[in-house]
C-alpha atoms as a PDB file:
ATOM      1  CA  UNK A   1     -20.962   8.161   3.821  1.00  0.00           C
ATOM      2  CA  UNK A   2     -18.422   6.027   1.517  1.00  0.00           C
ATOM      3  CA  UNK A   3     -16.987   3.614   2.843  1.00  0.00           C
ATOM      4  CA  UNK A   4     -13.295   4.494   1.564  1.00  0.00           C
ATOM      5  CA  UNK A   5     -13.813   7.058   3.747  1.00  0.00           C
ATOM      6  CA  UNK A   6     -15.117   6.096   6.462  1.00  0.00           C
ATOM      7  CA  UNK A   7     -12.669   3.362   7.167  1.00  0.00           C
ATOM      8  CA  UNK A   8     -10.200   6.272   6.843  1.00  0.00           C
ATOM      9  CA  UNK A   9     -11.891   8.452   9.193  1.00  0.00           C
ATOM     10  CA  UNK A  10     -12.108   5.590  11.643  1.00  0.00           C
ATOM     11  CA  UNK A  11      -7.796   4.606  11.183  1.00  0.00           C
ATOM     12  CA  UNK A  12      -7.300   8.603  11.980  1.00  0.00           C
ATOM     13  CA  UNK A  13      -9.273   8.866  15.003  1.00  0.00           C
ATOM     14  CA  UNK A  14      -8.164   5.552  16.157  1.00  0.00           C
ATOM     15  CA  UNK A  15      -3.846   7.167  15.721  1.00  0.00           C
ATOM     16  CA  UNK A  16      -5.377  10.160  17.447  1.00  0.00           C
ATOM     17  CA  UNK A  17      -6.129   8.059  20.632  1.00  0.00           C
ATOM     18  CA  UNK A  18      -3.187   6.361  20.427  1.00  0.00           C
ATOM     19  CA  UNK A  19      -1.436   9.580  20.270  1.00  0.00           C
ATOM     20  CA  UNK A  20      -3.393  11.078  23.080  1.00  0.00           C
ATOM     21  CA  UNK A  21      -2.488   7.959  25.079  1.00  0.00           C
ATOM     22  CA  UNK A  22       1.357   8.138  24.518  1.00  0.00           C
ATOM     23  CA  UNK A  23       2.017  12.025  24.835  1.00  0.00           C
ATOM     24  CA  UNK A  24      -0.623  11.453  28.181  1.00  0.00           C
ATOM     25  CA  UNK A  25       1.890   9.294  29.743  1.00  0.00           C
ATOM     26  CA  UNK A  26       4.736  11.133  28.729  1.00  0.00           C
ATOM     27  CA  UNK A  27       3.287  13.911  30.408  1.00  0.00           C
ATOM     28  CA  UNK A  28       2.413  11.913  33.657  1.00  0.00           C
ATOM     29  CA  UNK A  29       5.871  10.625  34.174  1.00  0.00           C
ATOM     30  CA  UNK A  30       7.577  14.228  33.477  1.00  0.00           C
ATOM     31  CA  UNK A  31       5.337  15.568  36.073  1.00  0.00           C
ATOM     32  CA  UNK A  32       5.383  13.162  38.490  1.00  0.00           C
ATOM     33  CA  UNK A  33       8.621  12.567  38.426  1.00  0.00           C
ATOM     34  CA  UNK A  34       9.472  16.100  38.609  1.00  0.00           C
ATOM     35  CA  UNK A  35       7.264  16.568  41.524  1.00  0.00           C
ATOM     36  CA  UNK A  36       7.289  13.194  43.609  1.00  0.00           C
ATOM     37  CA  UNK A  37       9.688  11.038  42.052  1.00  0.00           C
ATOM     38  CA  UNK A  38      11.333   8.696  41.065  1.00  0.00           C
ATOM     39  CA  UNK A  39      14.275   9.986  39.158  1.00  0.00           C
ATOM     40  CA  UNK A  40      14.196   7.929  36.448  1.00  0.00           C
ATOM     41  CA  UNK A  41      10.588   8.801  35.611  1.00  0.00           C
ATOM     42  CA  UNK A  42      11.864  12.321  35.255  1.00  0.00           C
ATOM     43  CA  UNK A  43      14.422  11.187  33.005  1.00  0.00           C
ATOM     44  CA  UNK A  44      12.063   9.384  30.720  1.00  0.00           C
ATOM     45  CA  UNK A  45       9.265  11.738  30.393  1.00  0.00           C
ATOM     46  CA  UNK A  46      11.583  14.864  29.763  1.00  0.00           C
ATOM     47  CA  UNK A  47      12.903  13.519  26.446  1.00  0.00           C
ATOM     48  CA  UNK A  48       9.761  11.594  25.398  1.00  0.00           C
ATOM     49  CA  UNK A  49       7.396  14.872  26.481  1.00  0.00           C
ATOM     50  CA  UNK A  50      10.168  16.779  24.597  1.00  0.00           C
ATOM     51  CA  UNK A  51       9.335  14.584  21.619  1.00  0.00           C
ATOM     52  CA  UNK A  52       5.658  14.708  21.451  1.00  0.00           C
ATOM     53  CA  UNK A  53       5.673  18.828  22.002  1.00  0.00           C
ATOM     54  CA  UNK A  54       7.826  18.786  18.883  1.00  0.00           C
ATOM     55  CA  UNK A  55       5.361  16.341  16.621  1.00  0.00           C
ATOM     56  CA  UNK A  56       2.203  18.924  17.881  1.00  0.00           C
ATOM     57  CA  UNK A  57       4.514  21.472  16.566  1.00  0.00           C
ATOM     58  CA  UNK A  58       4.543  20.025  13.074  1.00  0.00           C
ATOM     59  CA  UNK A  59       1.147  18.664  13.205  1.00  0.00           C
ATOM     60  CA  UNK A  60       0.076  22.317  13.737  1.00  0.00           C
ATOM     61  CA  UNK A  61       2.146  24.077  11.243  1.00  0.00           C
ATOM     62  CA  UNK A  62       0.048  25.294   8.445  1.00  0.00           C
ATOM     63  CA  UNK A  63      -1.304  22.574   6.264  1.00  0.00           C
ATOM     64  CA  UNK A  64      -5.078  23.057   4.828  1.00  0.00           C
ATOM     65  CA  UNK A  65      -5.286  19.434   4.153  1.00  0.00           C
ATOM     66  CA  UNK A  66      -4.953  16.041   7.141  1.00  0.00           C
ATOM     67  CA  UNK A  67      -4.466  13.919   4.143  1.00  0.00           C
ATOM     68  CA  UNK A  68      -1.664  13.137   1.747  1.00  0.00           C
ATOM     69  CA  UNK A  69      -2.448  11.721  -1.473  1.00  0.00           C
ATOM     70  CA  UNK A  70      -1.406   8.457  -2.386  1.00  0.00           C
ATOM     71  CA  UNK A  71      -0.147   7.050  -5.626  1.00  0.00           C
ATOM     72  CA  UNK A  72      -2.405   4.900  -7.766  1.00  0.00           C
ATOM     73  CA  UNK A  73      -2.212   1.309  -7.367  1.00  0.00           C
ATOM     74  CA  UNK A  74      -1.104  -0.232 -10.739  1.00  0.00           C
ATOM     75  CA  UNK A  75      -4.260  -2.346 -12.463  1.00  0.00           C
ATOM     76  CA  UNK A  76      -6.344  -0.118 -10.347  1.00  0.00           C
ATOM     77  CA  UNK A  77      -9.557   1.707 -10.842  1.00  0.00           C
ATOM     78  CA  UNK A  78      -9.367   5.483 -12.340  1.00  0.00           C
ATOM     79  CA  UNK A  79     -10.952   8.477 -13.149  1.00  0.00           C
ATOM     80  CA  UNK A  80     -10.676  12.117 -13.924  1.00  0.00           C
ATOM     81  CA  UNK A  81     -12.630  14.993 -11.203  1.00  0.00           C
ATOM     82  CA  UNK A  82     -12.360  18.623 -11.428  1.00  0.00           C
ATOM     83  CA  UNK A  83     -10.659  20.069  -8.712  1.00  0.00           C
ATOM     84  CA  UNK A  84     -10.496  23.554  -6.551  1.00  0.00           C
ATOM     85  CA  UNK A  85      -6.658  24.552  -5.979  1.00  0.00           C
ATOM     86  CA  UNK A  86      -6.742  26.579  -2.322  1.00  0.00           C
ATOM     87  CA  UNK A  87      -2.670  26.778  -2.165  1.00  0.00           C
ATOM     88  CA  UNK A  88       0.585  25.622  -3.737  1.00  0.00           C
ATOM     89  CA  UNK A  89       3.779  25.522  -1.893  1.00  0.00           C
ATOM     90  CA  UNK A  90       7.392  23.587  -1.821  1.00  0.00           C
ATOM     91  CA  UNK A  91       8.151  20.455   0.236  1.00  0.00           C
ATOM     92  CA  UNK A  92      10.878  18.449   1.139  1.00  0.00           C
ATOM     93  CA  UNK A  93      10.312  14.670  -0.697  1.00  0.00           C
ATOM     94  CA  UNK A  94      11.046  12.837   2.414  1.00  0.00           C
ATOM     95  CA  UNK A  95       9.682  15.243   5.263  1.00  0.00           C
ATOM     96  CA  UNK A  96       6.650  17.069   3.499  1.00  0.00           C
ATOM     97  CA  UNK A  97       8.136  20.369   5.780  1.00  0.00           C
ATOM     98  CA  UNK A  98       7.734  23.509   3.381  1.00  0.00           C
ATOM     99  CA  UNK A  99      11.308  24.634   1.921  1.00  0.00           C
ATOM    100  CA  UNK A 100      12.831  27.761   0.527  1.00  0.00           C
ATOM    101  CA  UNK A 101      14.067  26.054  -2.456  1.00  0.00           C
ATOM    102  CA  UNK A 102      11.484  24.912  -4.786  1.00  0.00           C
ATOM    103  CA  UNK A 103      13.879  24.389  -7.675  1.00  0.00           C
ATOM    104  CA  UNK A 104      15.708  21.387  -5.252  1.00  0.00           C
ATOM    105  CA  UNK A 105      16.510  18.312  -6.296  1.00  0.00           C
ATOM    106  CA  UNK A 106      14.984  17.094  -3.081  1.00  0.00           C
ATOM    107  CA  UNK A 107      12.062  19.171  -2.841  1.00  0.00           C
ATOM    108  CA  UNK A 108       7.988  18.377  -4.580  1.00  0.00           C
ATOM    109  CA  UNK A 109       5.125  20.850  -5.382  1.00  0.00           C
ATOM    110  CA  UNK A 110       2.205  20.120  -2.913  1.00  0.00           C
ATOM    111  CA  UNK A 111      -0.760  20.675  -3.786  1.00  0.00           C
ATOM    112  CA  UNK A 112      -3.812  21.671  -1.631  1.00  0.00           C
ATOM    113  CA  UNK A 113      -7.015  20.448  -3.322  1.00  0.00           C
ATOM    114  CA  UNK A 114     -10.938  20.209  -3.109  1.00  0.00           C
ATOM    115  CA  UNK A 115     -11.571  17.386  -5.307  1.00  0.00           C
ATOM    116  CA  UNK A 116     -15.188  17.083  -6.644  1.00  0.00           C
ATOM    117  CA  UNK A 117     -15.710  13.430  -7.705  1.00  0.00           C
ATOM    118  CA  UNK A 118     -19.245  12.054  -9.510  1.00  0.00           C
ATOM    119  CA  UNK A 119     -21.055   9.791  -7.582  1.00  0.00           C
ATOM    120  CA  UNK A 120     -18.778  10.602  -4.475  1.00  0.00           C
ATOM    121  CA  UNK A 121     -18.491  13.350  -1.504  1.00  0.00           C
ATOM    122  CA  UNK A 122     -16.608  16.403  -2.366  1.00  0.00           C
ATOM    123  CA  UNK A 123     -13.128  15.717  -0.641  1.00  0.00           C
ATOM    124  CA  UNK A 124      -9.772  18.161   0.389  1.00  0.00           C
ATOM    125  CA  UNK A 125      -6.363  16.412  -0.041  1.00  0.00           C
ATOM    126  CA  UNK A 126      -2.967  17.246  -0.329  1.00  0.00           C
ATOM    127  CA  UNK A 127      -1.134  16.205  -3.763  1.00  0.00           C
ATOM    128  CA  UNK A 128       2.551  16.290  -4.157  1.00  0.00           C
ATOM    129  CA  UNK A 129       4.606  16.298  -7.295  1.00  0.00           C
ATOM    130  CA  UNK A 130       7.639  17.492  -8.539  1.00  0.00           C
ATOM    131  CA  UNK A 131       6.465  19.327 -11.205  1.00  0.00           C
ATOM    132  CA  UNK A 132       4.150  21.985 -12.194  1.00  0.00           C
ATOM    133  CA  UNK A 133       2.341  19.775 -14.542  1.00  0.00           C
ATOM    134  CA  UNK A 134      -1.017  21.683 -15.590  1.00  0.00           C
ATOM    135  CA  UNK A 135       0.052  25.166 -14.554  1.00  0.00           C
ATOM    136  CA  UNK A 136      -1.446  25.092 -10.821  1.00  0.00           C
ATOM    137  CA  UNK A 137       0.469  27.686  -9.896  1.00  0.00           C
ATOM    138  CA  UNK A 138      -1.545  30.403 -11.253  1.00  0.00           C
ATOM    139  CA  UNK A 139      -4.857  28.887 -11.738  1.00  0.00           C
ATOM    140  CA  UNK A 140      -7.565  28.161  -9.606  1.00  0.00           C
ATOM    141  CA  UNK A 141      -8.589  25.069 -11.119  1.00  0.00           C
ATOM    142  CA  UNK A 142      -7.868  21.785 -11.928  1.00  0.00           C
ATOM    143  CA  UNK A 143      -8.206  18.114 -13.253  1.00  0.00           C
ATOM    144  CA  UNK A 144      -6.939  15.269 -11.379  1.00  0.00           C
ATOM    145  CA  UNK A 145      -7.333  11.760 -11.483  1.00  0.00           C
ATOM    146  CA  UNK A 146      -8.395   9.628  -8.418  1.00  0.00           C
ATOM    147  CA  UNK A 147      -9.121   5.900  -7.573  1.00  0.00           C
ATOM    148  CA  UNK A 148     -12.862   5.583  -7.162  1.00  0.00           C
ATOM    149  CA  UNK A 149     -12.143   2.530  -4.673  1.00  0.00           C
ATOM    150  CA  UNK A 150      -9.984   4.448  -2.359  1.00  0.00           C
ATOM    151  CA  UNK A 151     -10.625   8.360  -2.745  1.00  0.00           C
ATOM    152  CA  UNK A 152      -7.440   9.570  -0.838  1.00  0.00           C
ATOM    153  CA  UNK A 153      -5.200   7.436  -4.221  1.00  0.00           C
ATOM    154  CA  UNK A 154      -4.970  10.853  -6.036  1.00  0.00           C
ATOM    155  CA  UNK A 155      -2.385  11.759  -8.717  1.00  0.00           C
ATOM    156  CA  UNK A 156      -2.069  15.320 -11.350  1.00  0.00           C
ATOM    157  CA  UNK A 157      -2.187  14.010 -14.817  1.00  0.00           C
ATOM    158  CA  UNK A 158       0.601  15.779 -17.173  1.00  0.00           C
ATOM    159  CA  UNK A 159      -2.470  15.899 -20.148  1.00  0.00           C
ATOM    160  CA  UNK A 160      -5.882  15.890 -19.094  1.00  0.00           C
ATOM    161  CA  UNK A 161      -8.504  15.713 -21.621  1.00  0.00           C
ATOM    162  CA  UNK A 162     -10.358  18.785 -23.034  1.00  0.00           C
ATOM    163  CA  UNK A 163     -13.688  17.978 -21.963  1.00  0.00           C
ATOM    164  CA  UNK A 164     -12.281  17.830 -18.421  1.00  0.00           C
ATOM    165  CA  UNK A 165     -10.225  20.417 -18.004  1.00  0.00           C
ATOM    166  CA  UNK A 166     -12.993  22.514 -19.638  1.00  0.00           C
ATOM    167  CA  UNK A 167     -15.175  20.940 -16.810  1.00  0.00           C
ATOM    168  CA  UNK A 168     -13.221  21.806 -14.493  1.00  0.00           C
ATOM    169  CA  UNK A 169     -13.363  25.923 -15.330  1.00  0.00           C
ATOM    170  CA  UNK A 170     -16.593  25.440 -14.197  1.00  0.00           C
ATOM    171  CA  UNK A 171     -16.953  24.019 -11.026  1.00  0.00           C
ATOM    172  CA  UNK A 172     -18.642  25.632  -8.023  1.00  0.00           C
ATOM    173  CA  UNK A 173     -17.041  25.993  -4.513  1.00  0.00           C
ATOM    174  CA  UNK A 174     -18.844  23.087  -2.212  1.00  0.00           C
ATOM    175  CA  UNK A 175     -20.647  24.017   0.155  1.00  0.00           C
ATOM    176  CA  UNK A 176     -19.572  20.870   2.321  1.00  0.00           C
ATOM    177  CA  UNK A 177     -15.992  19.398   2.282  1.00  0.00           C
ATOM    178  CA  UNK A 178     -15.019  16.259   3.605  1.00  0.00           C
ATOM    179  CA  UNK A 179     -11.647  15.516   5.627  1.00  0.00           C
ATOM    180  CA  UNK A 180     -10.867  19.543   5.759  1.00  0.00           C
ATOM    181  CA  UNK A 181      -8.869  20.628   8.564  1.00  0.00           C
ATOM    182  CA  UNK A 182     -10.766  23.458   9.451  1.00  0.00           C
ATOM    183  CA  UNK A 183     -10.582  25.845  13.067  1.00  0.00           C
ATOM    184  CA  UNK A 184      -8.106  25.255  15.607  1.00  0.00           C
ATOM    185  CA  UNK A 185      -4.502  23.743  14.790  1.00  0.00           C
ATOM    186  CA  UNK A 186      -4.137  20.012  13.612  1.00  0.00           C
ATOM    187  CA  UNK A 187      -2.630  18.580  16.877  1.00  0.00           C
ATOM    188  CA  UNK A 188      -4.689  20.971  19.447  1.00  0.00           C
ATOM    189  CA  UNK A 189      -7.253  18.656  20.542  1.00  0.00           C
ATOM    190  CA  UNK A 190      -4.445  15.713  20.535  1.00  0.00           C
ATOM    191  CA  UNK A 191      -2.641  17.997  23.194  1.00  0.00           C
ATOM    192  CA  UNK A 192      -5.143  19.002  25.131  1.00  0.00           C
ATOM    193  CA  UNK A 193      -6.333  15.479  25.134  1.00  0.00           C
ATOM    194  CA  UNK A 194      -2.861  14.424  26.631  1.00  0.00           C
ATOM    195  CA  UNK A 195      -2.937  16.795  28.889  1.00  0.00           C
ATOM    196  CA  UNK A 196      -6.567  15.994  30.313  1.00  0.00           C
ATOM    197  CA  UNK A 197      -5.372  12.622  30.244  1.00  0.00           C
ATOM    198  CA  UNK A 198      -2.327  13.118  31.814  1.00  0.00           C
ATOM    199  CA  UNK A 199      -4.064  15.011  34.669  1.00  0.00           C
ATOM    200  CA  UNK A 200      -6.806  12.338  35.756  1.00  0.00           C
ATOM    201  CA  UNK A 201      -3.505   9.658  35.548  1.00  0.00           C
ATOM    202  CA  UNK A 202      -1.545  11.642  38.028  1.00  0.00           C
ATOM    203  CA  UNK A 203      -5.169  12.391  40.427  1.00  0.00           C
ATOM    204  CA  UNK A 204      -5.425   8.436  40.258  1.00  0.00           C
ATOM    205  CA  UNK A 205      -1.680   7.460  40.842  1.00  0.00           C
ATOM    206  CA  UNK A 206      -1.606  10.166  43.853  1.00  0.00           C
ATOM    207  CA  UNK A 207      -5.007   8.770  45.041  1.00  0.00           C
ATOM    208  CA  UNK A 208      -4.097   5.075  44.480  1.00  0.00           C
ATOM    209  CA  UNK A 209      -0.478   4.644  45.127  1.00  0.00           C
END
């Protein structure tokens, strides 16, 4: 596998057991504080349980793609792929949370891609800007250009050559995508994680303390 990749793969699973880890203990000290005591762990784990319920919530909502295109770096390495477009919809700039407004000031275009690289896997992403630059809207393909270094560094050029957007007309569904969100809900197995976790913590506190 590349290694850009992989060394992404690895940072995500290692924030998923982080997250598993916090919302677990959130979850312990709601429950056991609800059921056993003492108050003040009830007081801590009702807000912070509150808290990670809501993040699941947003993890979950739909979104094809569990990665958000970077920028370029400047002086960086380029180049031009061909790209499948599965979806486009509006986004707030700051939150990436789909609005109703896409002619806002404070909203972008985000894209949900299959980029097919040369000489790399075949890769989904999620590319925001705040225009609709090459027509994405209502076409099914595209040309975007990507940082061979670091995969997920993906931008829409306003004038893509020819030969590439020609290219890019025709290009093949893959049969294997890599970092696509596919199945259950982006923050399911996070939760039930938690919870799993949460429930041995409480068996050991009860059996221990």
């Amino acid at each position: 596998m590349n290694r850009p990749l992989s060394s992404l793969r690895r940072f995500v699973t290692a924030l998923g057991l982080l997250s598993v880890v916090a919302a677990g203990l959130a979850f312990t000290a709601l429950v056991h504080g609800a059921l056993f005591g003492p108050r003040w762990l009830l007081l801590i784990g009702l807000p912070a349980s509150a808290l990670a319920l809501v993040v699941f919530g947003k993890v979950g909502e739909p979104a094809q793609s569990d990665v958000v295109a970077r920028g370029l770096r400047p002086g960086g390495p380029r180049a031009f792929a061909p790209a499948l477009v599965h979806g486009v919809k509006a986004v707030d700039r700051e939150t990436g949370r789909p609005v109703l407004d896409g002619r806002s000031l404070e909203s972008v275009f985000a894209f949900d891609l299959t980029v097919v690289p040369d000489g790399l896997p075949v890769y989904r992403v999620q590319v925001h800007h705040p225009l609709d630059v090459q027509g994405l809207l209502h076409r099914s393909r595209g040309v975007v250009e990507y940082d061979p270094e670091q995969p997920w560094r993906v931008v829409i050029p306003d004038n893509p050559p020819r030969a590439w957007l020609a290219r890019a007309n025709g290009v093949t569904p893959p049969a294997v995508v890599e970092q696509h969100v596919g199945g259950a809900p982006a923050g399911l197995r996070i939760f039930v994680g938690s919870v799993v976790f949460a429930a041995v913590l409480l068996v050991l506190v009860r059996v221990l303390g």
